[in-house]
N, C-alpha and C. Protein backbone atom coordinates (compact mmCIF):
# COMPACT_ATOMS: atom_id res chain seq x y z
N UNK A 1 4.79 -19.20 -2.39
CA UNK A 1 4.49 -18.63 -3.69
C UNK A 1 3.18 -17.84 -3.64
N UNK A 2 1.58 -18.48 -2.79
CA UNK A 2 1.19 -18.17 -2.54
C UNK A 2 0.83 -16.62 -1.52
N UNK A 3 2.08 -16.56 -1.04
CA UNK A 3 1.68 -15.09 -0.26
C UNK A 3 3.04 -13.72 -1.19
N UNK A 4 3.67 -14.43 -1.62
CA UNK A 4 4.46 -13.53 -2.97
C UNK A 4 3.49 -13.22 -4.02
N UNK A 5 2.82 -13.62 -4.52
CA UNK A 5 1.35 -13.22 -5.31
C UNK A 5 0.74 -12.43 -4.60
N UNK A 6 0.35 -12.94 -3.38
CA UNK A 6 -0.78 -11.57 -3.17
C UNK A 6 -0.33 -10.93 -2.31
N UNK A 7 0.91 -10.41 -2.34
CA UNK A 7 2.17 -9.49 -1.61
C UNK A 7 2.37 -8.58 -2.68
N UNK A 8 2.46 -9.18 -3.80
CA UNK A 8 3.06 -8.30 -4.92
C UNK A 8 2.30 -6.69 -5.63
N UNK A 9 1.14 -7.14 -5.12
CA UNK A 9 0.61 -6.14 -6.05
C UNK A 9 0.10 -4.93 -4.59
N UNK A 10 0.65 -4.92 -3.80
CA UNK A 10 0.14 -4.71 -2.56
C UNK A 10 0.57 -2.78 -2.28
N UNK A 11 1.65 -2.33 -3.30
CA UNK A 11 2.39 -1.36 -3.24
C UNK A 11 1.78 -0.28 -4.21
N UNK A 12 1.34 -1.19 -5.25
CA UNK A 12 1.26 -0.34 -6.77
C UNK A 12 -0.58 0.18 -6.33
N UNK A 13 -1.29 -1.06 -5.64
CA UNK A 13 -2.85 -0.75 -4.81
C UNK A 13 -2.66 0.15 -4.04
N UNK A 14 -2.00 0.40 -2.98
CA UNK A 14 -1.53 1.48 -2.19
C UNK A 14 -1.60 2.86 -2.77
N UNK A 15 -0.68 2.61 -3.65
CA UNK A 15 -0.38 3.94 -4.85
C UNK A 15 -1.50 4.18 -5.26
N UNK A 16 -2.19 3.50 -6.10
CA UNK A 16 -4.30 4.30 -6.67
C UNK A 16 -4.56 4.25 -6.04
N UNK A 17 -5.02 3.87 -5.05
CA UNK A 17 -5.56 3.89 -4.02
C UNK A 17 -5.37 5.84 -3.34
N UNK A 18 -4.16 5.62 -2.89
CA UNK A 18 -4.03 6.95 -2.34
C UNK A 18 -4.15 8.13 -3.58
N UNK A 19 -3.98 7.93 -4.78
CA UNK A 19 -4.16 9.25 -5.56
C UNK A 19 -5.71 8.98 -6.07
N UNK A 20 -6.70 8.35 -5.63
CA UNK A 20 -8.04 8.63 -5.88
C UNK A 20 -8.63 9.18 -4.99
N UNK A 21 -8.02 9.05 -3.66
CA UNK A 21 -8.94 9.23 -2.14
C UNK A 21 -7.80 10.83 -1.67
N UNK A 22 -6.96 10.92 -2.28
CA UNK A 22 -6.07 12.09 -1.58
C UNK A 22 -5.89 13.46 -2.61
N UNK A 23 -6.21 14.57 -2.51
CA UNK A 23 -5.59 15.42 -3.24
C UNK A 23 -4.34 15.75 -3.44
N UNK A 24 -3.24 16.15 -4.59
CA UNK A 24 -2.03 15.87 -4.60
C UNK A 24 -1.03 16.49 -3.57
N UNK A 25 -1.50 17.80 -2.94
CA UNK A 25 -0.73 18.43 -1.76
C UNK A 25 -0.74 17.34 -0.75
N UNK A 26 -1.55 16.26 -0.22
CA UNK A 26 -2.02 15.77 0.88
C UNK A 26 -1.01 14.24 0.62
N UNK A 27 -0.71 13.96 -1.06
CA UNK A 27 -0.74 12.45 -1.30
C UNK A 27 0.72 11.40 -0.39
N UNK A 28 1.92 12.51 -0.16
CA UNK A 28 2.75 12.55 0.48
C UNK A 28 2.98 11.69 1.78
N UNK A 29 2.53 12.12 2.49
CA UNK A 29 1.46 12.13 3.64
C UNK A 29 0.91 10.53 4.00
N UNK A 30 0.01 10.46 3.34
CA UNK A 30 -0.54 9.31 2.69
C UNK A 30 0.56 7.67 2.37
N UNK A 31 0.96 8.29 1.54
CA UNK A 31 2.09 7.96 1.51
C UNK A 31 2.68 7.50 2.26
N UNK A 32 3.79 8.06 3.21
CA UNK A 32 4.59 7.77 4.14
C UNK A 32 3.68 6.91 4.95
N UNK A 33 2.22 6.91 5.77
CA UNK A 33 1.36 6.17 6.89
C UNK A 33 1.79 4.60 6.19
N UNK A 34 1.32 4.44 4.46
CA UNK A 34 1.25 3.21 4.48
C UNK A 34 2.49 2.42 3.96
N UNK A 35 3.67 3.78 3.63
CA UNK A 35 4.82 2.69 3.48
C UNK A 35 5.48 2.43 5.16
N UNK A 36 4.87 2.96 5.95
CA UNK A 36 5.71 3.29 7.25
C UNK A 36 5.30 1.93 7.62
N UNK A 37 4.20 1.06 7.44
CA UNK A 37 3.43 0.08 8.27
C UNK A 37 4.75 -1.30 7.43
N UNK A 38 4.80 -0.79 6.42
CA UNK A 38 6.12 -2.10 6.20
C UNK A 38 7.20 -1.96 6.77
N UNK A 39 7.18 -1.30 7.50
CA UNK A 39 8.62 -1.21 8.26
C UNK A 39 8.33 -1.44 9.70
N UNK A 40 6.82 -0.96 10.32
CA UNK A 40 6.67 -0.90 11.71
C UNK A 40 5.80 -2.39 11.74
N UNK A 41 5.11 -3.04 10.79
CA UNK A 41 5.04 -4.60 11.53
C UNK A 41 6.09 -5.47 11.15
N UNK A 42 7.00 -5.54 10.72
CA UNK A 42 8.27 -6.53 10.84
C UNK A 42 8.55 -5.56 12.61
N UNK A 43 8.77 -4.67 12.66
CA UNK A 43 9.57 -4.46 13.73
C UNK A 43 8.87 -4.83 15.22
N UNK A 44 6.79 -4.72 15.04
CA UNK A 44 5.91 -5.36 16.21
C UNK A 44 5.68 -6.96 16.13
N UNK A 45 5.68 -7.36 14.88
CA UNK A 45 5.50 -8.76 14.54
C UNK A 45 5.96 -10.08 15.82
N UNK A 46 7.46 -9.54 15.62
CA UNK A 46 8.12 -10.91 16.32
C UNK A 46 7.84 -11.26 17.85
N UNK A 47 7.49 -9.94 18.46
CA UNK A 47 7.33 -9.96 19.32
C UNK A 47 6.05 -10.67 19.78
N UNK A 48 4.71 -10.42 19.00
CA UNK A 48 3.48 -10.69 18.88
C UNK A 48 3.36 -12.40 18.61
N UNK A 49 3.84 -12.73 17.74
CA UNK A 49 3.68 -13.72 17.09
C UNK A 49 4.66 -14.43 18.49
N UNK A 50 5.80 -14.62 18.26
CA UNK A 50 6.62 -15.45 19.64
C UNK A 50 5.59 -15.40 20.78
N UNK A 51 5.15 -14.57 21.45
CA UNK A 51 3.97 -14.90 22.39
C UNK A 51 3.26 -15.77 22.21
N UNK A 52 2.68 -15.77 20.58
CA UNK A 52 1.31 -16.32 20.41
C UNK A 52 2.19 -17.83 20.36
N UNK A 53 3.34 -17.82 19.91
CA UNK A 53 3.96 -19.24 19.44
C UNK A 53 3.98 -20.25 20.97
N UNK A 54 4.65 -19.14 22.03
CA UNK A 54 4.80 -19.61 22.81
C UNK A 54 3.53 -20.36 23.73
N UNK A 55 2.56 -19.51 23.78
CA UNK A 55 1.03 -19.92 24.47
C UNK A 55 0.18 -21.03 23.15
N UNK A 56 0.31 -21.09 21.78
CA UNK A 56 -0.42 -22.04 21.69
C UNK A 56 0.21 -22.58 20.51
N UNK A 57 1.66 -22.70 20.18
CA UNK A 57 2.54 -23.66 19.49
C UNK A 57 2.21 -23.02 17.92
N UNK A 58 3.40 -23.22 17.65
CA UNK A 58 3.98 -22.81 15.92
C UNK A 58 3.33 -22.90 15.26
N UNK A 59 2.29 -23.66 14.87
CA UNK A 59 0.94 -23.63 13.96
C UNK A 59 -0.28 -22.78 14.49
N UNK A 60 -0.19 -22.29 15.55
CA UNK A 60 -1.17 -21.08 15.39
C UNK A 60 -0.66 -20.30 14.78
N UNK A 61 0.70 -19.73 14.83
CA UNK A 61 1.56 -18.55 13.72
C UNK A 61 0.37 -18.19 12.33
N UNK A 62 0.29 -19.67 11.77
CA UNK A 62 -0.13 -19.45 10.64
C UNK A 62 -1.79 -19.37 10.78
N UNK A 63 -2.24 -19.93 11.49
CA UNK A 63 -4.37 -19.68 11.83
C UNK A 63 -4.14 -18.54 11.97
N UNK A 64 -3.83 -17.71 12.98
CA UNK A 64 -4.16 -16.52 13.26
C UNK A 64 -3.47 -15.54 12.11
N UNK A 65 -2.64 -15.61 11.75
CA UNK A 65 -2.23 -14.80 11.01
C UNK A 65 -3.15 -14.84 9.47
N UNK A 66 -3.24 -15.79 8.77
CA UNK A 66 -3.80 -16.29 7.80
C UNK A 66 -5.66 -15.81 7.90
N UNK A 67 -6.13 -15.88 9.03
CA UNK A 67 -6.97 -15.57 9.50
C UNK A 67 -7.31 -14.11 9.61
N UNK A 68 -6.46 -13.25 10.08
CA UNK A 68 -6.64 -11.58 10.30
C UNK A 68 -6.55 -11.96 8.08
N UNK A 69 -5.75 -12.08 7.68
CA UNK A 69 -5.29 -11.74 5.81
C UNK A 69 -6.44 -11.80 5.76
N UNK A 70 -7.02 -12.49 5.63
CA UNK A 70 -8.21 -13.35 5.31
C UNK A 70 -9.85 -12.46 5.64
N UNK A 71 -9.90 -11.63 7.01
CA UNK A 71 -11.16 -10.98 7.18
C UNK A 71 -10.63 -9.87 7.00
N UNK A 72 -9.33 -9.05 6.88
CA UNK A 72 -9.04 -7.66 6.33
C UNK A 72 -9.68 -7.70 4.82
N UNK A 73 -9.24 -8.88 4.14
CA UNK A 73 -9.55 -9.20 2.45
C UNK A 73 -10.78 -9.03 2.32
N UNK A 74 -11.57 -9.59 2.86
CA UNK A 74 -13.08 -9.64 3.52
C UNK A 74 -13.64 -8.21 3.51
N UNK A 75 -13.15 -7.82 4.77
CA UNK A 75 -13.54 -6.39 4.82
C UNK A 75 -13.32 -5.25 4.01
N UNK A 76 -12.20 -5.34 3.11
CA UNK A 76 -12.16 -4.47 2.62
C UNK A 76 -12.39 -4.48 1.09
N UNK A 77 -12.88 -6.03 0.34
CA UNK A 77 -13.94 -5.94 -0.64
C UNK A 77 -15.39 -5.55 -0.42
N UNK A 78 -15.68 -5.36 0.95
CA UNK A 78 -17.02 -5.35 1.70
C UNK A 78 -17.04 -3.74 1.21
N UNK A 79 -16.23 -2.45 1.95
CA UNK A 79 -16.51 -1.71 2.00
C UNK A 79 -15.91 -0.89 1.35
N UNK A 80 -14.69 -1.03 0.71
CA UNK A 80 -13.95 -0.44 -0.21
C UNK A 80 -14.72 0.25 -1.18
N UNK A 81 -14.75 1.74 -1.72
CA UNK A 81 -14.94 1.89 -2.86
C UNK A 81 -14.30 3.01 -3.38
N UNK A 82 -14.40 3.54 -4.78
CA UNK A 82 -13.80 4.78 -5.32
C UNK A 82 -14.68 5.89 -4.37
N UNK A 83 -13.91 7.06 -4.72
CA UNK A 83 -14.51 8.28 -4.64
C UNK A 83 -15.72 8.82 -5.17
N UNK A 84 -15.79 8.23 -5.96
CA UNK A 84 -16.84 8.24 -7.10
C UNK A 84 -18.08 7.48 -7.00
N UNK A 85 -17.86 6.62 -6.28
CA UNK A 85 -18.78 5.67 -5.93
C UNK A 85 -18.98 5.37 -4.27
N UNK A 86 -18.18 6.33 -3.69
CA UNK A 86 -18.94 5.93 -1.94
C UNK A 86 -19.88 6.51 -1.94
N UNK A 87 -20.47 6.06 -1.24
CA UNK A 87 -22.03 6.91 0.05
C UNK A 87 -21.95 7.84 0.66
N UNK A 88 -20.43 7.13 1.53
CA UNK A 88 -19.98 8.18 2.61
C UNK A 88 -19.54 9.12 2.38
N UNK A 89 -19.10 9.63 1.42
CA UNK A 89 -18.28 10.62 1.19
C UNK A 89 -19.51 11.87 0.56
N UNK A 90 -19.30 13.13 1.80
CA UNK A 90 -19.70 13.91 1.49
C UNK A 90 -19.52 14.82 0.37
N UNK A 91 -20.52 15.83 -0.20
CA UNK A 91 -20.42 16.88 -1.50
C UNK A 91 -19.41 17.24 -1.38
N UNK A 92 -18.69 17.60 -0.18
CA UNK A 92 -18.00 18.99 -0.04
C UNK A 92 -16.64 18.05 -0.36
N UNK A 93 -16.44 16.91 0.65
CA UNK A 93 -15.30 16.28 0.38
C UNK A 93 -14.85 15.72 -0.94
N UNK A 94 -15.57 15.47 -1.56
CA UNK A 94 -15.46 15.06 -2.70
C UNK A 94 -15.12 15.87 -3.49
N UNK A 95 -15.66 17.31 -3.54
CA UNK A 95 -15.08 18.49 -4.28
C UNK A 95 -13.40 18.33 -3.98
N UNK A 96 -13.34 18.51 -3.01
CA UNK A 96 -12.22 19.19 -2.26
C UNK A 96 -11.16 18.01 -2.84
N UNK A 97 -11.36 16.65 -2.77
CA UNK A 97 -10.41 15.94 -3.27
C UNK A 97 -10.56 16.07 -4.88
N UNK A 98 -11.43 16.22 -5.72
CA UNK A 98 -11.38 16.16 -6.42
C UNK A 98 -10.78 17.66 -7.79
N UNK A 99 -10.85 18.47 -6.55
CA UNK A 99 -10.05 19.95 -6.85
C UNK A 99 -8.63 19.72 -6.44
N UNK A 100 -7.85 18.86 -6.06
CA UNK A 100 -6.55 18.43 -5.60
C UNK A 100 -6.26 17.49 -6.71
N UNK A 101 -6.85 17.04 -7.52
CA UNK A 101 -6.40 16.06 -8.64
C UNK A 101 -6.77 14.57 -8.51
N UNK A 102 -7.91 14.67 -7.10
CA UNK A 102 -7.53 12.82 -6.72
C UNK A 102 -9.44 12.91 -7.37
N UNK A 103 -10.20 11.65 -7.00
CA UNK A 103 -11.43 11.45 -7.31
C UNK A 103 -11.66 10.96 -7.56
N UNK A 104 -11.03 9.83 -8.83
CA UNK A 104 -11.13 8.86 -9.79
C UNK A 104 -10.13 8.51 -10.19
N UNK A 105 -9.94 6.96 -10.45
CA UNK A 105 -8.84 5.97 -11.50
C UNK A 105 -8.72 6.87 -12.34
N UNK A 106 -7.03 6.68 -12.79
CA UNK A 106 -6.36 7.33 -13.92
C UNK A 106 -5.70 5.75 -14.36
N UNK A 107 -5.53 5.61 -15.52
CA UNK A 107 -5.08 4.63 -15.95
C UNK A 107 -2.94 5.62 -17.31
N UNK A 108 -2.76 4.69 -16.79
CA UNK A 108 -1.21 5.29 -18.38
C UNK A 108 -1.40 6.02 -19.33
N UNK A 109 -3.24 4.97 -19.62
CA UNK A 109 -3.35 5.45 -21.56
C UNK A 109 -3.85 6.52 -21.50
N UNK A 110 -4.22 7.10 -19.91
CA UNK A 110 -4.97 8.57 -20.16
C UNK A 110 -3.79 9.62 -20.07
N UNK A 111 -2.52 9.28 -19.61
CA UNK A 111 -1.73 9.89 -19.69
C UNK A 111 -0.31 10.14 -20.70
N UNK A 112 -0.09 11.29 -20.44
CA UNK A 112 0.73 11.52 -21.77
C UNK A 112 2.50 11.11 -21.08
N UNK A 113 2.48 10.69 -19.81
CA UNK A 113 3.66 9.85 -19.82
C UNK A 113 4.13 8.21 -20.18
N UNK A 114 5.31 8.33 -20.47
CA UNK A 114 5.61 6.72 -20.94
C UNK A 114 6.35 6.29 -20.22
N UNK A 115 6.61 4.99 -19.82
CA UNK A 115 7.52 4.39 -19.06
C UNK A 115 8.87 4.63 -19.31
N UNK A 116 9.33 4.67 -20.15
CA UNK A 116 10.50 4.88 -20.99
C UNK A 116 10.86 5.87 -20.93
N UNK A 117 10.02 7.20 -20.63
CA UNK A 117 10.99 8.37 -20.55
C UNK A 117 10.86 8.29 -18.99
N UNK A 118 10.56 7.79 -18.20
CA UNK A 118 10.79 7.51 -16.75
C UNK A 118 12.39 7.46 -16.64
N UNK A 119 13.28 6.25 -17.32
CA UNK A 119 14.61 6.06 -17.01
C UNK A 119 14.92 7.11 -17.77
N UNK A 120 14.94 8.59 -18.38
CA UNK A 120 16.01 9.63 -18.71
C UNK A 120 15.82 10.26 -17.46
N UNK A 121 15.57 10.13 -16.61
CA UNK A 121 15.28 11.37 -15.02
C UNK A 121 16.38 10.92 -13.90
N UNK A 122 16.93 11.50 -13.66
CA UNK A 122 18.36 11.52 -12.39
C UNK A 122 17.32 11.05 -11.52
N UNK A 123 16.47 11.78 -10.94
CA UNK A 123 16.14 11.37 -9.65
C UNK A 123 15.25 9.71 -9.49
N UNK A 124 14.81 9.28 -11.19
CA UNK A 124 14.19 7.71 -11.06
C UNK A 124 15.45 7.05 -10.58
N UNK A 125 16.46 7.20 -11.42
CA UNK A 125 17.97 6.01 -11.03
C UNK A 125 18.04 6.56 -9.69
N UNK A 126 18.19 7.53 -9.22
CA UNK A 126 18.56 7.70 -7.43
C UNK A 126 17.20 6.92 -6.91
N UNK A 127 16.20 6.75 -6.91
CA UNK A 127 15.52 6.17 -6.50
C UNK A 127 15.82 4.20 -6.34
N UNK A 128 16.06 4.04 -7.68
CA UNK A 128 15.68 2.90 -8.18
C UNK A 128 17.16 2.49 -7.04
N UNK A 129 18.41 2.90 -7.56
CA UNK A 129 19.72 2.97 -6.70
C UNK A 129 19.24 2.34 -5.20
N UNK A 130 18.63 3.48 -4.56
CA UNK A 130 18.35 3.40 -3.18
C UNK A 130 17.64 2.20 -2.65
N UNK A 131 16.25 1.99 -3.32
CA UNK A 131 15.35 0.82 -3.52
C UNK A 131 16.29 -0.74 -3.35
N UNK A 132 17.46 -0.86 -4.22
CA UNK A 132 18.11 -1.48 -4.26
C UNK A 132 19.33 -1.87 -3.16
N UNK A 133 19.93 -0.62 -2.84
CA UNK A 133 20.68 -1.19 -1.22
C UNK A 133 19.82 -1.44 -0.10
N UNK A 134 18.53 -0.84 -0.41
CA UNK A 134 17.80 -0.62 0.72
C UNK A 134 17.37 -2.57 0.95
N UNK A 135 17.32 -2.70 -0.01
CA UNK A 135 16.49 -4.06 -0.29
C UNK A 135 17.28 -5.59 0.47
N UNK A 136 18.72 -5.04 -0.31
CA UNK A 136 19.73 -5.73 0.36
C UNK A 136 20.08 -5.64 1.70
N UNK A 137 20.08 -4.74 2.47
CA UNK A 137 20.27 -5.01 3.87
C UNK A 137 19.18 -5.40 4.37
N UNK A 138 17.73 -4.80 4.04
CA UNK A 138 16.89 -5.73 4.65
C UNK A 138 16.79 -7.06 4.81
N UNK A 139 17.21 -7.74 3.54
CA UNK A 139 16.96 -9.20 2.99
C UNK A 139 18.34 -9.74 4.29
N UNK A 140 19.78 -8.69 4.35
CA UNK A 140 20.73 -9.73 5.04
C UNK A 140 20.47 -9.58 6.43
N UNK A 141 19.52 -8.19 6.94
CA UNK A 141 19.91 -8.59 8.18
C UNK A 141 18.52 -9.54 8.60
């Protein structure tokens, strides 16, 4: 239950995340790197982990693994910040993303879309559609 909680919100963070730090030509892009990593560690995982199972037994699975969650979480309340608020981020870059539309949190209420007119659009149901077989073969195989 515990890792379905802090699994869940892991997609929609992704998403602000990339439209504060990316200008919208670039966000694509972006995009694809971090949905690609849900697909490419199930596919490095088993391999990794069975090693580790094998050299120091089934309950390391969970230390080490629990352990990397655990100093990524770490690290990246450490150094994480908006656009708006890094150090690092130079004048110029900051223009430049911020002339692309990214720079700063956007929240719903600043926007003039509603959830609701989301489902009149062909291409949300082809989405939502896809999302959905997609989901199912993952889950059976």
């Amino acid at each position: 239950a515990l890792l379905a909680v802090g699994e869940a919100p892991c997609w929609p963070t992704s998403a602000k995340i990339t439209a504060a730090w990316f200008p919208a030509k670039e966000r694509g892009f972006a995009t694809g790197v971090w949905d690609s990593s849900s697909k490419w560690g199930p596919a490095i995982a088993p391999a990794v982990l069975v090693a580790l199972m094998v050299a120091f037994g089934w309950r390391s699975l969970f230390h080490v693994t629990g352990a990397f969650g655990i100093a990524f979480a770490l690290l990246f309340l450490m150094l994480y910040r908006n656009p708006a608020q890094s150090k690092r981020l130079s004048q110029d870059e900051r223009e430049y993303i911020e002339a692309g539309g990214g720079g700063h949190e956007r929240s719903l209420a600043e926007s003039s879309l509603r959830w609701r007119s989301l489902f009149t659009r062909r291409s949300v149901w082809g989405m939502i559609l896809g999302y959905f077989c997609t989901i199912w073969l993952w889950n059976i195989f």
